[in-house]
C-alpha atoms as a PDB file:
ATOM      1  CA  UNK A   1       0.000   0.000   0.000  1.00  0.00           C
ATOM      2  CA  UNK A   2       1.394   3.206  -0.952  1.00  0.00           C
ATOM      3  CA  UNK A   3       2.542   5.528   1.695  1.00  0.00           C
ATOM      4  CA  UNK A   4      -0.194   8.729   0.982  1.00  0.00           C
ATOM      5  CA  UNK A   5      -3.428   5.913   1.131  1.00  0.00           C
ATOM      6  CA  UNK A   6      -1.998   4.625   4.346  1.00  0.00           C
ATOM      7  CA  UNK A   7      -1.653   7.979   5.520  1.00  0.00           C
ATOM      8  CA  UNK A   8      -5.160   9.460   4.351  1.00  0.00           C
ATOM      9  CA  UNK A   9      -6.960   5.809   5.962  1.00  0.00           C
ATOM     10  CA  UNK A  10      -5.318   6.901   9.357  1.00  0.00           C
ATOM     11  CA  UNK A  11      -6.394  10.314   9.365  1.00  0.00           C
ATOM     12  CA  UNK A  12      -9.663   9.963   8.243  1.00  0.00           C
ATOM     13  CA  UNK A  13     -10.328   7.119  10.819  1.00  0.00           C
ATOM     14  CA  UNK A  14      -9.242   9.125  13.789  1.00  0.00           C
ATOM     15  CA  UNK A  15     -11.553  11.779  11.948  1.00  0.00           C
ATOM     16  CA  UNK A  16     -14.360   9.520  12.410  1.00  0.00           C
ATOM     17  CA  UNK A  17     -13.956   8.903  16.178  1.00  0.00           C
ATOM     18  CA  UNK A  18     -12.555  11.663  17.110  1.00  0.00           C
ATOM     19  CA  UNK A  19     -15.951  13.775  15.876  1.00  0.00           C
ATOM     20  CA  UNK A  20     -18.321  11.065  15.843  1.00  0.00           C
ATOM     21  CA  UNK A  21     -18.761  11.521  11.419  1.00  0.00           C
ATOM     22  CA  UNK A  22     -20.747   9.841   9.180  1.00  0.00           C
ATOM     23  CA  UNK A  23     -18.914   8.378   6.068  1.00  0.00           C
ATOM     24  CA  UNK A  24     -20.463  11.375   4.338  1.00  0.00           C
ATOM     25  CA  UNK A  25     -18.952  13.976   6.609  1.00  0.00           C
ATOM     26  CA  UNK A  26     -15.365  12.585   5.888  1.00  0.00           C
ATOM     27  CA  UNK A  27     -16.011  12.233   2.542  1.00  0.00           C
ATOM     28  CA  UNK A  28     -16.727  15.703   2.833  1.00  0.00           C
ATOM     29  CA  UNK A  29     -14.245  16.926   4.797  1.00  0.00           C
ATOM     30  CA  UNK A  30     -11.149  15.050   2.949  1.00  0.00           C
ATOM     31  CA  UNK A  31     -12.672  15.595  -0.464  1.00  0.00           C
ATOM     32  CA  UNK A  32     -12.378  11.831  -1.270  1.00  0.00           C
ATOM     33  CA  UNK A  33     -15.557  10.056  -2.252  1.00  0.00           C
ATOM     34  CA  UNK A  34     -18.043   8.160  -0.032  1.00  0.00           C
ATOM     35  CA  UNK A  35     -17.104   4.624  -1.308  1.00  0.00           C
ATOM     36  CA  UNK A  36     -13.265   5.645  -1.152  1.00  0.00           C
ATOM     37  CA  UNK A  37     -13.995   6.456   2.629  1.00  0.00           C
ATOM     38  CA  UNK A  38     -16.264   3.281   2.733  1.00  0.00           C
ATOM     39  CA  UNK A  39     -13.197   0.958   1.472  1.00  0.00           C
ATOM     40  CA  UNK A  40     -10.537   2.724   3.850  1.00  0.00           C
ATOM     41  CA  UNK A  41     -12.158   1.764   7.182  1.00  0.00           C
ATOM     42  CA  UNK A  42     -13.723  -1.158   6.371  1.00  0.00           C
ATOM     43  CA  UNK A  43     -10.843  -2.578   4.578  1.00  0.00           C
ATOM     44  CA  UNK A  44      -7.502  -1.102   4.677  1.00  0.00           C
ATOM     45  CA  UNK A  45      -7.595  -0.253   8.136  1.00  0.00           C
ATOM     46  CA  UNK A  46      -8.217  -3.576   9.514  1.00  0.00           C
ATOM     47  CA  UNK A  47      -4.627  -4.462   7.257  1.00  0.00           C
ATOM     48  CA  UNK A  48      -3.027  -0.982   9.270  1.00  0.00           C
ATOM     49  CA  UNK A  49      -4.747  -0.966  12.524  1.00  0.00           C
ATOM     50  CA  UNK A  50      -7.077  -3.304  13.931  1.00  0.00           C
ATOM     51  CA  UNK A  51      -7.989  -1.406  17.160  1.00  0.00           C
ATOM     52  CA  UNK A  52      -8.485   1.808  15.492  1.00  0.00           C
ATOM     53  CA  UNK A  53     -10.446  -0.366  12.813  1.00  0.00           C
ATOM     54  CA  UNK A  54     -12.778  -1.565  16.113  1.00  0.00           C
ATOM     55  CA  UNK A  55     -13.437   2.043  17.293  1.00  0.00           C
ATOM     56  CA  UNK A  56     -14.489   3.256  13.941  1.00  0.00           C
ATOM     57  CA  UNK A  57     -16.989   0.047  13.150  1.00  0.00           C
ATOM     58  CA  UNK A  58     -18.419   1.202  16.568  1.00  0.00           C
ATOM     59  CA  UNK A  59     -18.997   5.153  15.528  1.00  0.00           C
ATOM     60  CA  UNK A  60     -20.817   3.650  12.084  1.00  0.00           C
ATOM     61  CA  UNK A  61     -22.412   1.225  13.401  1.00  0.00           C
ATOM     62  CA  UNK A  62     -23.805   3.966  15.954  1.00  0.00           C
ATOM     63  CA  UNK A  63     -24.472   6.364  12.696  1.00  0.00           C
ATOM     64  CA  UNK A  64     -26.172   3.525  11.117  1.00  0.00           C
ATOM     65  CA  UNK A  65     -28.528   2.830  14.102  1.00  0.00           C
ATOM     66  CA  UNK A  66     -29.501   6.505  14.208  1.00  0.00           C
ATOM     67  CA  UNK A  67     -29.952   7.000  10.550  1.00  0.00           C
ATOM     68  CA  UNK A  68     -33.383   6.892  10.750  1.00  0.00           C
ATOM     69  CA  UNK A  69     -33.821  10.324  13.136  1.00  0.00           C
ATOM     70  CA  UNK A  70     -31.630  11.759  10.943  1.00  0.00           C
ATOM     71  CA  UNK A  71     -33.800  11.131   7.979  1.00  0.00           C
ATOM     72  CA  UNK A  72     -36.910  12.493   9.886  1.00  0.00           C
ATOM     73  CA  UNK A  73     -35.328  15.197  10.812  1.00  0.00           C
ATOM     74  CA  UNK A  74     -34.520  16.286   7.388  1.00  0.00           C
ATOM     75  CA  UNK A  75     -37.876  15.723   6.240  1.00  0.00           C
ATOM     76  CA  UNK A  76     -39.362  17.527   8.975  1.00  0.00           C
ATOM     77  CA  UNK A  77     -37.010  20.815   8.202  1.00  0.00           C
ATOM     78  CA  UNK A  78     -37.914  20.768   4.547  1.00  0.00           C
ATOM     79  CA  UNK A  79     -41.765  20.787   4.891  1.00  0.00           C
ATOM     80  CA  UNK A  80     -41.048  23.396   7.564  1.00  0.00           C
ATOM     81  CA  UNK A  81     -39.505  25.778   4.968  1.00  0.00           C
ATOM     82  CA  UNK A  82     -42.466  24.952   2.572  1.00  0.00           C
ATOM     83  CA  UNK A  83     -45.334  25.867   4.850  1.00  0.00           C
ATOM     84  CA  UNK A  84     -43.682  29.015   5.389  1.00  0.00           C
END
Protein backbone atom coordinates (compact mmCIF):
# COMPACT_ATOMS: atom_id res chain seq x y z
CA UNK A 1 0.00 0.00 0.00
CA UNK A 2 1.39 3.21 -0.95
CA UNK A 3 2.54 5.53 1.70
CA UNK A 4 -0.19 8.73 0.98
CA UNK A 5 -3.43 5.91 1.13
CA UNK A 6 -2.00 4.63 4.35
CA UNK A 7 -1.65 7.98 5.52
CA UNK A 8 -5.16 9.46 4.35
CA UNK A 9 -6.96 5.81 5.96
CA UNK A 10 -5.32 6.90 9.36
CA UNK A 11 -6.39 10.31 9.37
CA UNK A 12 -9.66 9.96 8.24
CA UNK A 13 -10.33 7.12 10.82
CA UNK A 14 -9.24 9.12 13.79
CA UNK A 15 -11.55 11.78 11.95
CA UNK A 16 -14.36 9.52 12.41
CA UNK A 17 -13.96 8.90 16.18
CA UNK A 18 -12.55 11.66 17.11
CA UNK A 19 -15.95 13.78 15.88
CA UNK A 20 -18.32 11.06 15.84
CA UNK A 21 -18.76 11.52 11.42
CA UNK A 22 -20.75 9.84 9.18
CA UNK A 23 -18.91 8.38 6.07
CA UNK A 24 -20.46 11.38 4.34
CA UNK A 25 -18.95 13.98 6.61
CA UNK A 26 -15.36 12.58 5.89
CA UNK A 27 -16.01 12.23 2.54
CA UNK A 28 -16.73 15.70 2.83
CA UNK A 29 -14.24 16.93 4.80
CA UNK A 30 -11.15 15.05 2.95
CA UNK A 31 -12.67 15.59 -0.46
CA UNK A 32 -12.38 11.83 -1.27
CA UNK A 33 -15.56 10.06 -2.25
CA UNK A 34 -18.04 8.16 -0.03
CA UNK A 35 -17.10 4.62 -1.31
CA UNK A 36 -13.27 5.64 -1.15
CA UNK A 37 -14.00 6.46 2.63
CA UNK A 38 -16.26 3.28 2.73
CA UNK A 39 -13.20 0.96 1.47
CA UNK A 40 -10.54 2.72 3.85
CA UNK A 41 -12.16 1.76 7.18
CA UNK A 42 -13.72 -1.16 6.37
CA UNK A 43 -10.84 -2.58 4.58
CA UNK A 44 -7.50 -1.10 4.68
CA UNK A 45 -7.60 -0.25 8.14
CA UNK A 46 -8.22 -3.58 9.51
CA UNK A 47 -4.63 -4.46 7.26
CA UNK A 48 -3.03 -0.98 9.27
CA UNK A 49 -4.75 -0.97 12.52
CA UNK A 50 -7.08 -3.30 13.93
CA UNK A 51 -7.99 -1.41 17.16
CA UNK A 52 -8.49 1.81 15.49
CA UNK A 53 -10.45 -0.37 12.81
CA UNK A 54 -12.78 -1.56 16.11
CA UNK A 55 -13.44 2.04 17.29
CA UNK A 56 -14.49 3.26 13.94
CA UNK A 57 -16.99 0.05 13.15
CA UNK A 58 -18.42 1.20 16.57
CA UNK A 59 -19.00 5.15 15.53
CA UNK A 60 -20.82 3.65 12.08
CA UNK A 61 -22.41 1.23 13.40
CA UNK A 62 -23.80 3.97 15.95
CA UNK A 63 -24.47 6.36 12.70
CA UNK A 64 -26.17 3.53 11.12
CA UNK A 65 -28.53 2.83 14.10
CA UNK A 66 -29.50 6.50 14.21
CA UNK A 67 -29.95 7.00 10.55
CA UNK A 68 -33.38 6.89 10.75
CA UNK A 69 -33.82 10.32 13.14
CA UNK A 70 -31.63 11.76 10.94
CA UNK A 71 -33.80 11.13 7.98
CA UNK A 72 -36.91 12.49 9.89
CA UNK A 73 -35.33 15.20 10.81
CA UNK A 74 -34.52 16.29 7.39
CA UNK A 75 -37.88 15.72 6.24
CA UNK A 76 -39.36 17.53 8.97
CA UNK A 77 -37.01 20.82 8.20
CA UNK A 78 -37.91 20.77 4.55
CA UNK A 79 -41.76 20.79 4.89
CA UNK A 80 -41.05 23.40 7.56
CA UNK A 81 -39.50 25.78 4.97
CA UNK A 82 -42.47 24.95 2.57
CA UNK A 83 -45.33 25.87 4.85
CA UNK A 84 -43.68 29.02 5.39
Amino acid sequence: MKDYIRDRVLEVARYIVENRATVRDAARRFDVSKSTVHKDVTERLRKINPALARSVDRVLQTNKAERHIRGGQATRRRYRTMGS
